[in-house]
Every structure is written in structure tokens, then in C-alpha cells.
N, C-alpha and C. Protein backbone atom coordinates (compact mmCIF):
# COMPACT_ATOMS: atom_id res chain seq x y z
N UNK A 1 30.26 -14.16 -21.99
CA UNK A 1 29.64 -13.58 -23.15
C UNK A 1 30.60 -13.60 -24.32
N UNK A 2 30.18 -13.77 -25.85
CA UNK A 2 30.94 -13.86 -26.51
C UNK A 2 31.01 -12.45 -27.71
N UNK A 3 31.99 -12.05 -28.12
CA UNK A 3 31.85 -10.93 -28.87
C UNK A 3 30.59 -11.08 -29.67
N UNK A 4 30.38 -9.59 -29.09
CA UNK A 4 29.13 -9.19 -30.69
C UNK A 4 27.78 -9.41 -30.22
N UNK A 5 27.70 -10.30 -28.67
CA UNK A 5 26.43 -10.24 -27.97
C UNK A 5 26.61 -9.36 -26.71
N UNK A 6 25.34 -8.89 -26.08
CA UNK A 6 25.00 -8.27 -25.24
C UNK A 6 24.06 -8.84 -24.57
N UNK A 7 23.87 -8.07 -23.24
CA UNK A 7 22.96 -9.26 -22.44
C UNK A 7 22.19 -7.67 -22.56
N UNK A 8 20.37 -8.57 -22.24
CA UNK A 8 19.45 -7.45 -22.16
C UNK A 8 19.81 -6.10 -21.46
N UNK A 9 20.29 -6.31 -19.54
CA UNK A 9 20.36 -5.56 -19.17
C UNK A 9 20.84 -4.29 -19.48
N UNK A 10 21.86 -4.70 -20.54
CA UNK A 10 23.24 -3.70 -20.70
C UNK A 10 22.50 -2.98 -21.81
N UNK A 11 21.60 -3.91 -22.93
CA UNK A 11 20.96 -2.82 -24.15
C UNK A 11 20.33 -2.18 -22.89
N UNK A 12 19.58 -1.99 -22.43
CA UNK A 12 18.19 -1.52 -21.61
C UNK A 12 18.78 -0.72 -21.29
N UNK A 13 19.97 -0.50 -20.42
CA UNK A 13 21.13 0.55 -20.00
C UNK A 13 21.67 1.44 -21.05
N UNK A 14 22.18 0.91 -22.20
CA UNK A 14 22.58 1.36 -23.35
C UNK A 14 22.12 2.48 -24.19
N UNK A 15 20.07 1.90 -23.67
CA UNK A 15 19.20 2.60 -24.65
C UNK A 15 19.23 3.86 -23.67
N UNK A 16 18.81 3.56 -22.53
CA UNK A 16 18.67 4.46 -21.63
C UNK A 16 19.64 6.02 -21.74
N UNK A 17 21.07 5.69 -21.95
CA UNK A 17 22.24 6.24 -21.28
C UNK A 17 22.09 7.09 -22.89
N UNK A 18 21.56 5.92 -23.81
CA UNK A 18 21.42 7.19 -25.25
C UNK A 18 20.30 8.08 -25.55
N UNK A 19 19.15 7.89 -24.86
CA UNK A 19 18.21 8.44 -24.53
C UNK A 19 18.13 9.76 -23.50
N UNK A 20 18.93 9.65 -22.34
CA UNK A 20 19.23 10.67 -21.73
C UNK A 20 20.16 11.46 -22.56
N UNK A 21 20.97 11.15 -23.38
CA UNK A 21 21.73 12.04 -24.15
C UNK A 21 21.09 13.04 -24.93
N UNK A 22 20.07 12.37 -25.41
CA UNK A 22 19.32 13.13 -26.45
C UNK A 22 18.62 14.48 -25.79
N UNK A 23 17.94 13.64 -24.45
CA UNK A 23 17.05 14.78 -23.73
C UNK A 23 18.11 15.96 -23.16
N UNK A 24 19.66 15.67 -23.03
CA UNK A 24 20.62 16.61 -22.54
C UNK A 24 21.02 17.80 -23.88
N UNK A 25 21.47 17.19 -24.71
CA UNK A 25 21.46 17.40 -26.24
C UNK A 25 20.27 18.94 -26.50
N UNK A 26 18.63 17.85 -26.81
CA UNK A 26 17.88 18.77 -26.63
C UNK A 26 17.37 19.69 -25.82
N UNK A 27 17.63 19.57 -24.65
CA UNK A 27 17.70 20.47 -23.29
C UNK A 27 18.47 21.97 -23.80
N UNK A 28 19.91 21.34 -24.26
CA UNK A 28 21.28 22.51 -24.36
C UNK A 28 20.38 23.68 -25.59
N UNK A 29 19.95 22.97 -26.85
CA UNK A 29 19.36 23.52 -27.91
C UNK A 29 18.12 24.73 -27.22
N UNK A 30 17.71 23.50 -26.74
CA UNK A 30 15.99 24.71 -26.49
C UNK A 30 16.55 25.72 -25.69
N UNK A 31 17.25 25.75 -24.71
CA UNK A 31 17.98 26.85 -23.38
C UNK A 31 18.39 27.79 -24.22
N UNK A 32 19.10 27.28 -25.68
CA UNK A 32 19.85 28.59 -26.41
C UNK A 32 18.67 29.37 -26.92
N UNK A 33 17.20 28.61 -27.35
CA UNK A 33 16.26 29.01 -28.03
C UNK A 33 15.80 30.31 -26.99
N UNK A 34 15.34 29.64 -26.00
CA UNK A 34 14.86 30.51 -25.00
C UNK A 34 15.22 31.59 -24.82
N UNK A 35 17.04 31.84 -24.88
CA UNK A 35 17.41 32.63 -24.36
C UNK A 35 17.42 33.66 -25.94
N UNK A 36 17.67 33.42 -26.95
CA UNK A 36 17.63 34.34 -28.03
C UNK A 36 16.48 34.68 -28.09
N UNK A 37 15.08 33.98 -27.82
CA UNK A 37 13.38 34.66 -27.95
C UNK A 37 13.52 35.45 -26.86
N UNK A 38 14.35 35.63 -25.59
CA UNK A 38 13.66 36.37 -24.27
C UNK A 38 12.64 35.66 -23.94
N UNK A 39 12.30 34.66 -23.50
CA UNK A 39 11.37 34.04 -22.77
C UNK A 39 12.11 33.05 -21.48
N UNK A 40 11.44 33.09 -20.46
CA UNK A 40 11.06 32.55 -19.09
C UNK A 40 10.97 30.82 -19.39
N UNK A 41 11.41 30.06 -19.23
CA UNK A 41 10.70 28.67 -18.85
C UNK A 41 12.00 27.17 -18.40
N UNK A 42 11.27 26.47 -17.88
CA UNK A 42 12.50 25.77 -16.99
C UNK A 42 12.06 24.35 -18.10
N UNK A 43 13.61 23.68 -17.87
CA UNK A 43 13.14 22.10 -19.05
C UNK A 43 13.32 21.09 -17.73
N UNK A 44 12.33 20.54 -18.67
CA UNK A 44 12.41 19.10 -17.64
C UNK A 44 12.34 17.89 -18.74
N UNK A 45 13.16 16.93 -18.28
CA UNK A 45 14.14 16.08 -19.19
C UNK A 45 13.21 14.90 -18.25
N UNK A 46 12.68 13.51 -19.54
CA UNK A 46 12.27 12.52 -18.64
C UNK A 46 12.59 10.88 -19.85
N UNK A 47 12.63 10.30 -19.72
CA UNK A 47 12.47 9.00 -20.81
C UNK A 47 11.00 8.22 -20.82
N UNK A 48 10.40 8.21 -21.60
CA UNK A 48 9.10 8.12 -21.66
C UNK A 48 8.25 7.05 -22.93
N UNK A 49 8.02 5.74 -22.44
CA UNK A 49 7.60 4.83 -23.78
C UNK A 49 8.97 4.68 -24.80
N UNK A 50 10.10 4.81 -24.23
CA UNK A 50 11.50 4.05 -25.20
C UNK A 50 11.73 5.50 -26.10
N UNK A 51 11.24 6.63 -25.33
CA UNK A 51 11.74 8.05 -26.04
C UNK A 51 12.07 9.00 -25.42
N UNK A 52 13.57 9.76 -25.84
CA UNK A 52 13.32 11.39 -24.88
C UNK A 52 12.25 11.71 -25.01
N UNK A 53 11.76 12.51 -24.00
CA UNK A 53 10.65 13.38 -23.37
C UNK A 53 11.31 14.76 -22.93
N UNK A 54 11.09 16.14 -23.11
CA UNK A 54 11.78 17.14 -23.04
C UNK A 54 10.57 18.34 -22.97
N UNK A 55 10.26 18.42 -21.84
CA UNK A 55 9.01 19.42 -21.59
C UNK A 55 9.93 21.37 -21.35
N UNK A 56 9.24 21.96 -21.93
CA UNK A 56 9.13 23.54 -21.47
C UNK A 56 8.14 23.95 -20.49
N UNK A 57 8.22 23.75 -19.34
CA UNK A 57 7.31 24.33 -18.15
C UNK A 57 7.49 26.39 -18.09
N UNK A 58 6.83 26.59 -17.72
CA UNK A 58 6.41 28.02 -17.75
C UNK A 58 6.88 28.44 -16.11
N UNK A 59 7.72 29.05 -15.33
CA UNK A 59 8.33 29.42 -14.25
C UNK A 59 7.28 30.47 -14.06
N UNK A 60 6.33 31.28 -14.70
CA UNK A 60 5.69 32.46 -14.56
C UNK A 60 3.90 31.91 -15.56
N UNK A 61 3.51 32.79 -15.42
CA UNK A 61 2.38 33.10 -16.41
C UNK A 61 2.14 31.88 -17.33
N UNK A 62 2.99 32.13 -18.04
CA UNK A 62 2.94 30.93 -19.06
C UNK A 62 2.61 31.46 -20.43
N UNK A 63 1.59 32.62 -20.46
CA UNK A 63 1.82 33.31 -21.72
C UNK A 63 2.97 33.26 -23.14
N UNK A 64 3.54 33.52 -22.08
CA UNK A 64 4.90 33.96 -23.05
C UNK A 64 5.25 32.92 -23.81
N UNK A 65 5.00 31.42 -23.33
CA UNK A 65 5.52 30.19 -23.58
C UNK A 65 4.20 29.15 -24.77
N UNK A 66 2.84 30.32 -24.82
CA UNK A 66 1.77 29.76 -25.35
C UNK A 66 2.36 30.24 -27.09
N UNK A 67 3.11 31.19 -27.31
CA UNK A 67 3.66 31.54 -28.24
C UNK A 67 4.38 30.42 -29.06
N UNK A 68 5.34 29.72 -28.44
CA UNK A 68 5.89 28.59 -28.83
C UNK A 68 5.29 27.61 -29.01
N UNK A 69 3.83 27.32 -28.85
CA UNK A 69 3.07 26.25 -29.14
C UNK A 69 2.33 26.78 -30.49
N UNK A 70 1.79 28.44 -30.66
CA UNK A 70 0.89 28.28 -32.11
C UNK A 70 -0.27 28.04 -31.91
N UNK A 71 -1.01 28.06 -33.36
CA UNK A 71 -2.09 27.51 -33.16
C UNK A 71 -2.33 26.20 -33.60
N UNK A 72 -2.95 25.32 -32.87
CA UNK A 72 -3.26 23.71 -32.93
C UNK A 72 -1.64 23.61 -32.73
N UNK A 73 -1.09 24.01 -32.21
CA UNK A 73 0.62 23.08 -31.77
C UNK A 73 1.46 23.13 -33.08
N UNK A 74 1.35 24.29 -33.78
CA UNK A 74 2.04 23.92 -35.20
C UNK A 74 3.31 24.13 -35.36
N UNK A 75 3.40 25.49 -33.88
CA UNK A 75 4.60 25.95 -33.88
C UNK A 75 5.47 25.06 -33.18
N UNK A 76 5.14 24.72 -31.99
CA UNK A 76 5.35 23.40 -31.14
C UNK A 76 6.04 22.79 -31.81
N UNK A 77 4.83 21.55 -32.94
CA UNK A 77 5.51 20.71 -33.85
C UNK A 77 7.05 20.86 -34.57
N UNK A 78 6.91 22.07 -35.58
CA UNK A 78 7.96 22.61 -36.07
C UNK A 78 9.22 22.61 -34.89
N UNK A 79 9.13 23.14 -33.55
CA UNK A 79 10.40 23.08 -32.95
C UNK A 79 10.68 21.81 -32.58
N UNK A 80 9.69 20.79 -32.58
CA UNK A 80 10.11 19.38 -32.46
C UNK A 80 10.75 18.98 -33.77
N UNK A 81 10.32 19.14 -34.32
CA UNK A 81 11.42 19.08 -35.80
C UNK A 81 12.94 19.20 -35.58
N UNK A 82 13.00 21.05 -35.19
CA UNK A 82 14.26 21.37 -35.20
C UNK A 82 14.68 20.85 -34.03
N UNK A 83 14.41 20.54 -33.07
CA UNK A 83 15.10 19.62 -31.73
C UNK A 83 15.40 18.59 -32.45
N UNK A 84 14.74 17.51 -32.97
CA UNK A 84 15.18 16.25 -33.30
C UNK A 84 16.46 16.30 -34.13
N UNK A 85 16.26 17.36 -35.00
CA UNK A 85 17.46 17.70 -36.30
C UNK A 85 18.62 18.29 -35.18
N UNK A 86 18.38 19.13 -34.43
CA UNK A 86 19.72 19.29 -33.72
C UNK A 86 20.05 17.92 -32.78
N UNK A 87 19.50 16.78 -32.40
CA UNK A 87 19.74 16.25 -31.54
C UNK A 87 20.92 14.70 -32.47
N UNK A 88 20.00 15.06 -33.99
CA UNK A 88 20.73 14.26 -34.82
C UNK A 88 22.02 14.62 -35.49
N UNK A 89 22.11 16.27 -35.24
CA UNK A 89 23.66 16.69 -35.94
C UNK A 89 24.37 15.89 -35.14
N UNK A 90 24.14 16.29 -33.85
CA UNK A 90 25.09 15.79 -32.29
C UNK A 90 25.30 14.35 -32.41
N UNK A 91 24.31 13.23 -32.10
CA UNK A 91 24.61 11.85 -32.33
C UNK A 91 24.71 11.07 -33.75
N UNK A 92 24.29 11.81 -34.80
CA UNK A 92 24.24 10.96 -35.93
C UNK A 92 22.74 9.92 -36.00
N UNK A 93 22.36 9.92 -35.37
CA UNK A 93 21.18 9.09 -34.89
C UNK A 93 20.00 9.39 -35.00
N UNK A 94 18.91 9.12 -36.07
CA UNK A 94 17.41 9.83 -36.09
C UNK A 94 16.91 9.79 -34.70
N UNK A 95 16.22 10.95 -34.02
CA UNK A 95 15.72 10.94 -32.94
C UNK A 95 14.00 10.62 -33.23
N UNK A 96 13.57 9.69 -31.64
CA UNK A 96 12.10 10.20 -31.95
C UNK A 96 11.75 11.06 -30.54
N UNK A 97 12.28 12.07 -29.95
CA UNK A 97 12.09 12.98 -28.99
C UNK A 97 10.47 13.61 -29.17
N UNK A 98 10.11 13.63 -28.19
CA UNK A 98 8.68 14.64 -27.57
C UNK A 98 9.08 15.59 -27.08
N UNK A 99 8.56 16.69 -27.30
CA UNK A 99 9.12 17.61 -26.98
C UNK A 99 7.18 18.36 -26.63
N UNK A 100 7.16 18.79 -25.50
CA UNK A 100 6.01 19.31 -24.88
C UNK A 100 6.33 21.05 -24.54
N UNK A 101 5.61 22.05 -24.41
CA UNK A 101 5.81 23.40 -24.27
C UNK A 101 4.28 23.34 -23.41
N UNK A 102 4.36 24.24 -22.38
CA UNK A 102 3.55 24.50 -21.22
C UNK A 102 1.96 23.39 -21.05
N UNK A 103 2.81 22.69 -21.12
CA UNK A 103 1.32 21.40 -20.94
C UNK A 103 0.66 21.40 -22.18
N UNK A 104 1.19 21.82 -23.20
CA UNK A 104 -0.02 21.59 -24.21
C UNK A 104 -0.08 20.54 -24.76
N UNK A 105 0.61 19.22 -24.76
CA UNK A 105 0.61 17.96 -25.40
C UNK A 105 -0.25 17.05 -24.32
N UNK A 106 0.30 17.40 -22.89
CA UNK A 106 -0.12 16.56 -21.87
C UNK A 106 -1.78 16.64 -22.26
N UNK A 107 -2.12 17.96 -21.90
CA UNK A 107 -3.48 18.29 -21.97
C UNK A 107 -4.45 17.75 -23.40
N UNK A 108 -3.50 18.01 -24.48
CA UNK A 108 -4.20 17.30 -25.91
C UNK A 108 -4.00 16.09 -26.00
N UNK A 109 -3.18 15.00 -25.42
CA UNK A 109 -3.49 13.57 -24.81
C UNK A 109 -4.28 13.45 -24.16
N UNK A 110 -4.89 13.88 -23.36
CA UNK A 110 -6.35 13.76 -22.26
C UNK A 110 -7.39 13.96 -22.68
N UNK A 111 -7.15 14.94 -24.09
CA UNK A 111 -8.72 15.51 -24.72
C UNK A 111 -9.04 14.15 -26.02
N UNK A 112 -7.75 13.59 -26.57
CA UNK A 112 -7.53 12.87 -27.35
C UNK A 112 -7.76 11.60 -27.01
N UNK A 113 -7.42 10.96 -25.29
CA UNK A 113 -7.83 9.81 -25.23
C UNK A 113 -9.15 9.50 -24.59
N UNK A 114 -9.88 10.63 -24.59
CA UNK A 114 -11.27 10.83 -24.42
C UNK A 114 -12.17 10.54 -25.67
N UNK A 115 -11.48 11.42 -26.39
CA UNK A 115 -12.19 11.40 -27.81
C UNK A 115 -12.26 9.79 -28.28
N UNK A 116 -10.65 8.80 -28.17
CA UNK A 116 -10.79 7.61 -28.18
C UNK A 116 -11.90 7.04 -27.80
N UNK A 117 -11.86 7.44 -26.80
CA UNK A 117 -12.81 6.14 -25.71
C UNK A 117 -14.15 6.33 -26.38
N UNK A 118 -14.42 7.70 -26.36
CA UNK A 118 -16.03 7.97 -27.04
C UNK A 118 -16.50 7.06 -28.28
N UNK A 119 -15.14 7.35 -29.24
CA UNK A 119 -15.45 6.76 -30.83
C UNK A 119 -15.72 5.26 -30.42
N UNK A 120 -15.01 4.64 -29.33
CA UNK A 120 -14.87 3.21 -29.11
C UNK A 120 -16.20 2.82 -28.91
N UNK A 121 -16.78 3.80 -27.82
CA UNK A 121 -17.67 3.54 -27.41
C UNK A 121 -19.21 3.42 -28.40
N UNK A 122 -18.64 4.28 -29.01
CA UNK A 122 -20.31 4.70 -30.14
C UNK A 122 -20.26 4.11 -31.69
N UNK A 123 -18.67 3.24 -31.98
CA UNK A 123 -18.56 1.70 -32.67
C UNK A 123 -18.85 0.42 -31.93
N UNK A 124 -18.99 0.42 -30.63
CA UNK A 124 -19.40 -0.70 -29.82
C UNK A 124 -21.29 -1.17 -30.22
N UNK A 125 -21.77 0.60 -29.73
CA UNK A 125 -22.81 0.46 -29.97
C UNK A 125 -23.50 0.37 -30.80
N UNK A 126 -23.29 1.42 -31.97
CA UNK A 126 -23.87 1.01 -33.49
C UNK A 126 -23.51 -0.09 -34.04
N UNK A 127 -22.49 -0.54 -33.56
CA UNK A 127 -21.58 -2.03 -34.58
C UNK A 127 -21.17 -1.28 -36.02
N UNK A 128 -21.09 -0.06 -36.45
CA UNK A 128 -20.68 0.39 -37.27
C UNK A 128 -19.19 1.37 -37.45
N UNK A 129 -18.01 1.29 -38.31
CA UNK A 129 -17.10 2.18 -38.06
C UNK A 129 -17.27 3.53 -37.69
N UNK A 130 -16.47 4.19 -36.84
CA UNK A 130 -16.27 5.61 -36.83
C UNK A 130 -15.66 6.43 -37.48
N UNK A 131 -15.31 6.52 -38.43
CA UNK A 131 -14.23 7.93 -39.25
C UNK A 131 -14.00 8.94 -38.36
N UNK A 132 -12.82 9.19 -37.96
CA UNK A 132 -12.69 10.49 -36.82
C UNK A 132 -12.13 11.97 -37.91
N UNK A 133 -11.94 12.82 -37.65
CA UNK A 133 -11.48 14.29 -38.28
C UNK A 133 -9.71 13.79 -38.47
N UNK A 134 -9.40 14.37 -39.61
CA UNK A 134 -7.62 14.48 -39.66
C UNK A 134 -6.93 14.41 -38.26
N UNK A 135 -5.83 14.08 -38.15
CA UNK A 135 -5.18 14.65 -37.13
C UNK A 135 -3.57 14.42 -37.95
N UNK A 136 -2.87 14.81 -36.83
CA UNK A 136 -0.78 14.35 -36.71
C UNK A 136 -1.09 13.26 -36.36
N UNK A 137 0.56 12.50 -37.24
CA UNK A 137 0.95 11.45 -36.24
C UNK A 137 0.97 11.30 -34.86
N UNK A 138 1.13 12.22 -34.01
CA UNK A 138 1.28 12.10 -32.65
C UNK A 138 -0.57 11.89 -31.82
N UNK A 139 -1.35 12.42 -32.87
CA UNK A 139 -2.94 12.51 -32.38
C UNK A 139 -3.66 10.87 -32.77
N UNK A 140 -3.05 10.72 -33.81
CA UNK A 140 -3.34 9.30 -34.27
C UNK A 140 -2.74 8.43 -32.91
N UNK A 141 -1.81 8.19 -32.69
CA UNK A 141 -1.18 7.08 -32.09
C UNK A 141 -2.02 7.48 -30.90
N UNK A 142 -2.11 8.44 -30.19
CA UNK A 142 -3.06 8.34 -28.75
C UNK A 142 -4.16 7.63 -28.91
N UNK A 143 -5.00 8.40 -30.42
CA UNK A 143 -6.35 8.12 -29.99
C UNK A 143 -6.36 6.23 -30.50
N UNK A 144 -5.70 5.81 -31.20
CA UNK A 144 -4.73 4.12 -31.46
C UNK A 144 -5.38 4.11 -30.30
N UNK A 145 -4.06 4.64 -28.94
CA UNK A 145 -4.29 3.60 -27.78
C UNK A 145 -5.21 3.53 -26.98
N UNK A 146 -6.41 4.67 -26.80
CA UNK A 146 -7.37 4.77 -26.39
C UNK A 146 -8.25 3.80 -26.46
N UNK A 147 -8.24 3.81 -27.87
CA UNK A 147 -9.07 2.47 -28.52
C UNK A 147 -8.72 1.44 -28.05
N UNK A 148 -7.25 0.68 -28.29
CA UNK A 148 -7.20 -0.78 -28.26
C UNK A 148 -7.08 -0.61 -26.37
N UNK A 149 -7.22 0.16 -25.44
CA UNK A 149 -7.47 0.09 -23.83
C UNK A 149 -9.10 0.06 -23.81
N UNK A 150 -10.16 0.25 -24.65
CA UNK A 150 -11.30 -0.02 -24.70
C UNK A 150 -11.45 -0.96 -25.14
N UNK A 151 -10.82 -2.24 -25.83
CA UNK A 151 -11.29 -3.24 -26.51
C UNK A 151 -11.31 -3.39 -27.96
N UNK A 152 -11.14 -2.25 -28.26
CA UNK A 152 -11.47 -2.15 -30.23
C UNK A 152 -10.19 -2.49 -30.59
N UNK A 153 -10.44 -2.53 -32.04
CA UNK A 153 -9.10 -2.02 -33.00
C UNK A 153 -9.50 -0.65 -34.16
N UNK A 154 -8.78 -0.33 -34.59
CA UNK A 154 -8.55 0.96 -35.11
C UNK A 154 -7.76 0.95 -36.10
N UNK A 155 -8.00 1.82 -37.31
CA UNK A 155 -6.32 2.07 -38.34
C UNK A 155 -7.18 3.52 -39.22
N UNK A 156 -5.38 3.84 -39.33
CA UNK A 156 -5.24 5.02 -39.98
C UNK A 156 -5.58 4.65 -41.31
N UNK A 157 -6.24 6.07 -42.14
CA UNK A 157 -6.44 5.98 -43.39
C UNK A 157 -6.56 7.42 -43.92
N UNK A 158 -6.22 7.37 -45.14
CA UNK A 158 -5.71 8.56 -45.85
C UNK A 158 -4.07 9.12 -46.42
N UNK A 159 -4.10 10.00 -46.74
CA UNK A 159 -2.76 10.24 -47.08
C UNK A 159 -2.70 11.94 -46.02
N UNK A 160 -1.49 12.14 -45.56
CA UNK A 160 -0.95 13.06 -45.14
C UNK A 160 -1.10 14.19 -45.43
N UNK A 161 -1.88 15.59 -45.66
CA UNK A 161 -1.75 16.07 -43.84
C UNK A 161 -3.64 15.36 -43.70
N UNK A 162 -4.08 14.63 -44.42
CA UNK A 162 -5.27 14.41 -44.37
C UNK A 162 -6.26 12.95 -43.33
N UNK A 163 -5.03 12.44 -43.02
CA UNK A 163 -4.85 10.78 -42.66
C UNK A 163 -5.65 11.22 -41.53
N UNK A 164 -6.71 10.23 -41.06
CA UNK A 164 -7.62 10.25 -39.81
C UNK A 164 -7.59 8.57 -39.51
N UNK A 165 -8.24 8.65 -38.25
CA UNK A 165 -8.18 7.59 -37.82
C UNK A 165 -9.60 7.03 -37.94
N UNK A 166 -9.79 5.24 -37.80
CA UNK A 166 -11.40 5.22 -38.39
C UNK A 166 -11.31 3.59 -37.37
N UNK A 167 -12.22 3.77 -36.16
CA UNK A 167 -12.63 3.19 -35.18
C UNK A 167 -13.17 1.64 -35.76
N UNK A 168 -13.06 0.61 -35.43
CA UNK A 168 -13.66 -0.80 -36.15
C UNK A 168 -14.36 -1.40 -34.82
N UNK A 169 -15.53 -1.64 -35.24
CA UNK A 169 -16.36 -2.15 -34.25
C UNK A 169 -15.91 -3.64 -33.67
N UNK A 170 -16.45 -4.44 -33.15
CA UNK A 170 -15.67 -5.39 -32.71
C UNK A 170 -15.91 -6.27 -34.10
């Protein structure tokens, strides 16, 4: 090998070994969070689609941990914010970390790539676009892949916090 190249394996390793950093990074952050709110919950650290993944599971009830999500995930969001920003003091490096609190992302991916499939389904049939309701970036890109695993294509439109997604028939 000659300076200045790398062979795949070693990026793939590379990305990996910086990716687990992040989820360790943000792991250390949220544990301090936890412990200054008084709340219960165990992290689980995973690499997921070329991103930390950094879930808050609920050891009890889970109540306590529905707090940290908000309503519609706003609060959630916001601590994904501040995770990413602490994960970037540490490496210097913009993060794109997920950060999940008691299943509530898992579960709004399932409701979201439902909703996909439906819109796909009912631009198949009319042959006419769908306009879906606002969502986040993170609601957009699911219901994206929902779609193009049904066959369609799809694109965002609007401006921010207003941007929805709008289904294209074939």
C-alpha cells in the first residue's frame, strides 16, 4: 500500500471503531443526564445504517423515561441535539447519532413505515400524488424508505418546520 491510501477493510474498521466512540461518548453524557434528573434507565449502544444508535431502555415502568421523550418526541429530539453537540466537543467531528428513549422512535418507525406503504399504495391506485402532513427530518427519511420498498418514488417539499413528504405515482 502506498501512503495516503487505505484499503476498504481498514475504512469499514475505521468508521466502525469511530462510530462506537461516539455511542461510548454519548452513552457517558446521557448516564450523567440520568443521574442529575433521578431517573431509572439502562443504555444500549448499537451501530445502525453507518450511525451511532444509543437507545434509553426503561429498567422499570418506563414512565419516568416517557418524560424525556415530550410530546410528539420534542423533548427526545432536543436531547439528540445536545448528545450530538456533546459527542462533537469530544471528537471534533459533526455527529449523526440516533438517539431513541423507551421505544419511542422504534415504535414511530413502524407507525411511519405503515403510513408509507399506505400513501404508496393509494398513489398506485389513483395514479395521482399524495401530499402527506409535515413531519422531522427523521419522519421524512422513513416514510422515503417505505415508499421506494413499495416501488414508488417520493420527495420532500416545503420549507422547515413545514416540509412534508409528497408520494409520486409511478
Amino acid at each position: 500500500m502506498t501512503e495516503g491510501t487505505t484499503s476498504t477493510a481498514a475504512e469499514g474498521a475505521d468508521t466502525l471503531t469511530r462510530l462506537e466512540q461516539e455511542g461510548e461518548i454519548a452513552a457517558d453524557y446521557l448516564e450523567g443526564l440520568l443521574d442529575i434528573a433521578d431517573l431509572d434507565g439502562d443504555i444500549d449502544m448499537d451501530v445502525e445504517a453507518d450511525r451511532a444508535s444509543v437507545s434509553i431502555i426503561s429498567d422499570s415502568a418506563g414512565r419516568d423515561l416517557q418524560k424525556l421523550v415530550g410530546r410528539d418526541g420534542e423533548v427526545l429530539e432536543a436531547l439528540q441535539e445536545l448528545t450530538r453537540l456533546a459527542v462533537h466537543r469530544e471528537t471534533g467531528d459533526r455527529s449523526r447519532l440516533m438517539l431513541d428513549i423507551a421505544g419511542y422512535r422504534a415504535k414511530k418507525r413502524a407507525e411511519l413505515s405503515e403510513l408509507g406503504a399506505k400513501a404508496a399504495a393509494e398513489a398506485k391506485s389513483s395514479g395521482e400524488p399524495v401530499k402527506l402532513d409535515p413531519m422531522t427530518p427523521f419522519e421524512r427519511k422513513v416514510v422515503h424508505d417505505a415508499v421506494k420498498a413499495a416501488g414508488l418514488n417520493s420527495e420532500s417539499e416545503g420549507e422547515e418546520p413545514q416540509r412534508f413528504v409528497v408520494v409520486l405515482p409511478a
